[in-house]
N, C-alpha and C. Protein backbone atom coordinates (compact mmCIF):
# COMPACT_ATOMS: atom_id res chain seq x y z
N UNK A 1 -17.42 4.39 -7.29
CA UNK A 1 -16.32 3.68 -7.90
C UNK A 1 -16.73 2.22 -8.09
N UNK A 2 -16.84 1.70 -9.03
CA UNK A 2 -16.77 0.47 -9.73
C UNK A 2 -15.61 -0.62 -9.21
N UNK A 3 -16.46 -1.89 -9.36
CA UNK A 3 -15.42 -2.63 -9.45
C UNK A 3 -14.20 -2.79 -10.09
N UNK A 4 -14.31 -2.33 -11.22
CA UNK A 4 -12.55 -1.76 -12.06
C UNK A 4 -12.08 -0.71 -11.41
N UNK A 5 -12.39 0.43 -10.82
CA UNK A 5 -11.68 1.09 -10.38
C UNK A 5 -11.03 0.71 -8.66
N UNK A 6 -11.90 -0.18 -8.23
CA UNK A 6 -11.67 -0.58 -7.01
C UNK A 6 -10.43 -1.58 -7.05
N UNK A 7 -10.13 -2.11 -8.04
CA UNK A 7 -9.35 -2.81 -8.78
C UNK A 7 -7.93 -2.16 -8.57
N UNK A 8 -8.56 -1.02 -9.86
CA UNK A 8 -6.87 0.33 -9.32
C UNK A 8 -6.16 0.85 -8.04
N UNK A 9 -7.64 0.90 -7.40
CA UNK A 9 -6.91 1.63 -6.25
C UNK A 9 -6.43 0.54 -5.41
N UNK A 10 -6.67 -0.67 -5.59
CA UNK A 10 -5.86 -1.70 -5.09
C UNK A 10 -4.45 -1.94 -5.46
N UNK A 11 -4.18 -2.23 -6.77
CA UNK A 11 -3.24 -2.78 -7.59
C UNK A 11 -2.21 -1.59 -7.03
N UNK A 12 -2.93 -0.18 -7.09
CA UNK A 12 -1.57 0.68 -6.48
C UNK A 12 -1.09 0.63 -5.67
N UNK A 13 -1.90 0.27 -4.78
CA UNK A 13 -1.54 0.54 -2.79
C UNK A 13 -0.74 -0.34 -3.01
N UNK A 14 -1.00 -1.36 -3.68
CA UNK A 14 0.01 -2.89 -3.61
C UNK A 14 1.66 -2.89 -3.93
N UNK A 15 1.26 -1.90 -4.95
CA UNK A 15 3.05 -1.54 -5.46
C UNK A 15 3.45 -0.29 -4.81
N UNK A 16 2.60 0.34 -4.21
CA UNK A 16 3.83 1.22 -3.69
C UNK A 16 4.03 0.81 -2.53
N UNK A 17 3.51 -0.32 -1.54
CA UNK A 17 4.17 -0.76 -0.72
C UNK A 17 4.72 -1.39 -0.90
N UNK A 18 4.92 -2.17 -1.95
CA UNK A 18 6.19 -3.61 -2.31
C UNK A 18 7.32 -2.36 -2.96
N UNK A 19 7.39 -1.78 -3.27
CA UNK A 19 8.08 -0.15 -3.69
C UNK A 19 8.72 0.31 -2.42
N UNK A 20 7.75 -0.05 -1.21
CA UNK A 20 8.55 0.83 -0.37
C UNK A 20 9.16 0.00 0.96
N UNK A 21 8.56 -1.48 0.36
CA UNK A 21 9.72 -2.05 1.55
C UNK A 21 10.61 -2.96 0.98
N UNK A 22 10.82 -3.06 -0.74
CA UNK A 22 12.00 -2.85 -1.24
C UNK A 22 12.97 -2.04 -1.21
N UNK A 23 12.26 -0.50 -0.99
CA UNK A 23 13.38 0.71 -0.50
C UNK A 23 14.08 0.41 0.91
N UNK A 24 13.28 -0.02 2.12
CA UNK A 24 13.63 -0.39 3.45
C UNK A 24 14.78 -1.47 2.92
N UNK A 25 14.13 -2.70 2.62
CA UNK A 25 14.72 -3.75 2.63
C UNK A 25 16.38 -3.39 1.60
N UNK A 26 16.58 -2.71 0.80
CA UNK A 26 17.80 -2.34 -0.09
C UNK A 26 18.51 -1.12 0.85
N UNK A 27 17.88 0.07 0.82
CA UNK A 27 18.06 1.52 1.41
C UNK A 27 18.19 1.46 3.17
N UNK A 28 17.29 0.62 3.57
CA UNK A 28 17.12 0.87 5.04
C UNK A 28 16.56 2.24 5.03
N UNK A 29 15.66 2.88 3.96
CA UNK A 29 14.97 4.07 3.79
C UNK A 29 13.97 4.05 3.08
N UNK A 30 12.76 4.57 4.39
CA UNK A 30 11.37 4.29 4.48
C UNK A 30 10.80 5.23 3.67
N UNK A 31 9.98 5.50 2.40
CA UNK A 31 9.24 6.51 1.28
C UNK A 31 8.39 7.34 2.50
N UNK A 32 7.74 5.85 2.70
CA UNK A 32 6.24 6.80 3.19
C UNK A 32 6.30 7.41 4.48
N UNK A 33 7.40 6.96 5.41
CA UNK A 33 7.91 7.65 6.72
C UNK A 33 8.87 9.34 6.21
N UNK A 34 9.40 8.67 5.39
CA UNK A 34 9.90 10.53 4.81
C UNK A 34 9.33 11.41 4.68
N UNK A 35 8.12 10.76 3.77
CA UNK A 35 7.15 12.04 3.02
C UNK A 35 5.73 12.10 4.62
N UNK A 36 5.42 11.39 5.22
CA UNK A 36 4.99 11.65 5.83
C UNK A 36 5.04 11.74 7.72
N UNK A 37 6.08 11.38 7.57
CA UNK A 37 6.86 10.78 9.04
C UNK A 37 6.50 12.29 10.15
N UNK A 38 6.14 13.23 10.05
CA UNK A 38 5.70 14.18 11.00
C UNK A 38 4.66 14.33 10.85
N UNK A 39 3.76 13.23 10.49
CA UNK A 39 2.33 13.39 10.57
C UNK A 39 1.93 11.71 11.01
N UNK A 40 1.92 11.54 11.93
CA UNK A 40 2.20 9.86 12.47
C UNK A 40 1.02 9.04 12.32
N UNK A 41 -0.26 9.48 12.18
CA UNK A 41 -1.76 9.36 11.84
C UNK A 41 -1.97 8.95 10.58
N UNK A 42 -1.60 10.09 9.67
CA UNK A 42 -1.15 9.66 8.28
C UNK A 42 -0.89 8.56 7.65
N UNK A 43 1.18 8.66 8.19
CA UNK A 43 1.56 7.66 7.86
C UNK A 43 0.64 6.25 8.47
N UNK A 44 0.09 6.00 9.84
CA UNK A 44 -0.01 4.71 9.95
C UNK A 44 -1.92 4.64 8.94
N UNK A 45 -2.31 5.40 8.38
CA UNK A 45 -3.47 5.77 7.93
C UNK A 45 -3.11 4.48 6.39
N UNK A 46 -2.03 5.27 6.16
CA UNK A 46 -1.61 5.06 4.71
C UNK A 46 -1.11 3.14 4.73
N UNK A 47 -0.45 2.83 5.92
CA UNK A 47 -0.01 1.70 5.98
C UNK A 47 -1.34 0.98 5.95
N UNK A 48 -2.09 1.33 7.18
CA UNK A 48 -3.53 0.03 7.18
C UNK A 48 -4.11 0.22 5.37
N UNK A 49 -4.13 1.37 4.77
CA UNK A 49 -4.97 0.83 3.58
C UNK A 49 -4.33 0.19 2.59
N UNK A 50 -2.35 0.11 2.80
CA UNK A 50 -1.92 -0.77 1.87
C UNK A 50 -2.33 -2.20 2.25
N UNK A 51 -1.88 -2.51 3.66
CA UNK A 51 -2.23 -3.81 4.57
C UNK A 51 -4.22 -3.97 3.89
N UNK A 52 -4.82 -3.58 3.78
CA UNK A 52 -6.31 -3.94 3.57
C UNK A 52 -6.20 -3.97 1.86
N UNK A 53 -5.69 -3.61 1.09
CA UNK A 53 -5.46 -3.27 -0.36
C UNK A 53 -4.68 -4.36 -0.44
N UNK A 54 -4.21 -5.15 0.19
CA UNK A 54 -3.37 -5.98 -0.20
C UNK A 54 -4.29 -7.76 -0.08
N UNK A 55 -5.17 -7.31 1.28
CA UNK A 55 -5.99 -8.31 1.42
C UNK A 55 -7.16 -8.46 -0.15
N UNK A 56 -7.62 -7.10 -0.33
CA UNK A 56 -8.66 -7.04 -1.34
C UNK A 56 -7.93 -7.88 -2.64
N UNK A 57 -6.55 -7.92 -2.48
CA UNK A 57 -5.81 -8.30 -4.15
C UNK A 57 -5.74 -10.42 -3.59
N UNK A 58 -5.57 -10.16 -2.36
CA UNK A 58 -5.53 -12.01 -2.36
C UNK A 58 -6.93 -12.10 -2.68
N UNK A 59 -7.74 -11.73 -1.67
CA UNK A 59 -9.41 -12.35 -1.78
C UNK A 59 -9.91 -12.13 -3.59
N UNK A 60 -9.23 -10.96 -3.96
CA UNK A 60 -9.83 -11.29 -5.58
C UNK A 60 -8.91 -12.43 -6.70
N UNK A 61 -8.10 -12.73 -6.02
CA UNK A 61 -7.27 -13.69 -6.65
C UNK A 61 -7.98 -15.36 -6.30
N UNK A 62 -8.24 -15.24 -5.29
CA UNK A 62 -8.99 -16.04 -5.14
C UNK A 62 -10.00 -16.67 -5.77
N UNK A 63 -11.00 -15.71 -6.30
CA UNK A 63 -12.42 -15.18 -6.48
C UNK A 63 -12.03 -15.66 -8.11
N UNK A 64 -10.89 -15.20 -8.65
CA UNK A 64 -11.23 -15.56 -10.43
C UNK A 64 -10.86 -17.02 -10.48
């Protein structure tokens, strides 16, 4: 995967966590604890790569 695609898989992680703690923050109802909330590995799997996907989008903001 390329730097453009490394790009994507950033830009997504980014919105579906601003997606999903807009749902918390409005709903008080968590996406990624629903869909994955009986698999607790998972879910916290899925959180660190938004949390690191989110770092990759400052440090490239930086960078241009």
């Amino acid at each position: 995967m390329g730097k453009n695609g490394l790009m994507w898989v950033t830009t997504i992680l980014v919105i579906v966590g601003a997606l999903n703690w807009g749902l918390v923050g409005i709903f008080e109802w968590n996406l990624v604890s629903a869909i994955f909330g009986s698999i607790v590995w998972l879910e916290r799997a899925i959180y660190i790569l938004v949390g690191l996907a989110g770092l990759a989008e400052l440090i490239m903001l930086f960078k241009k």
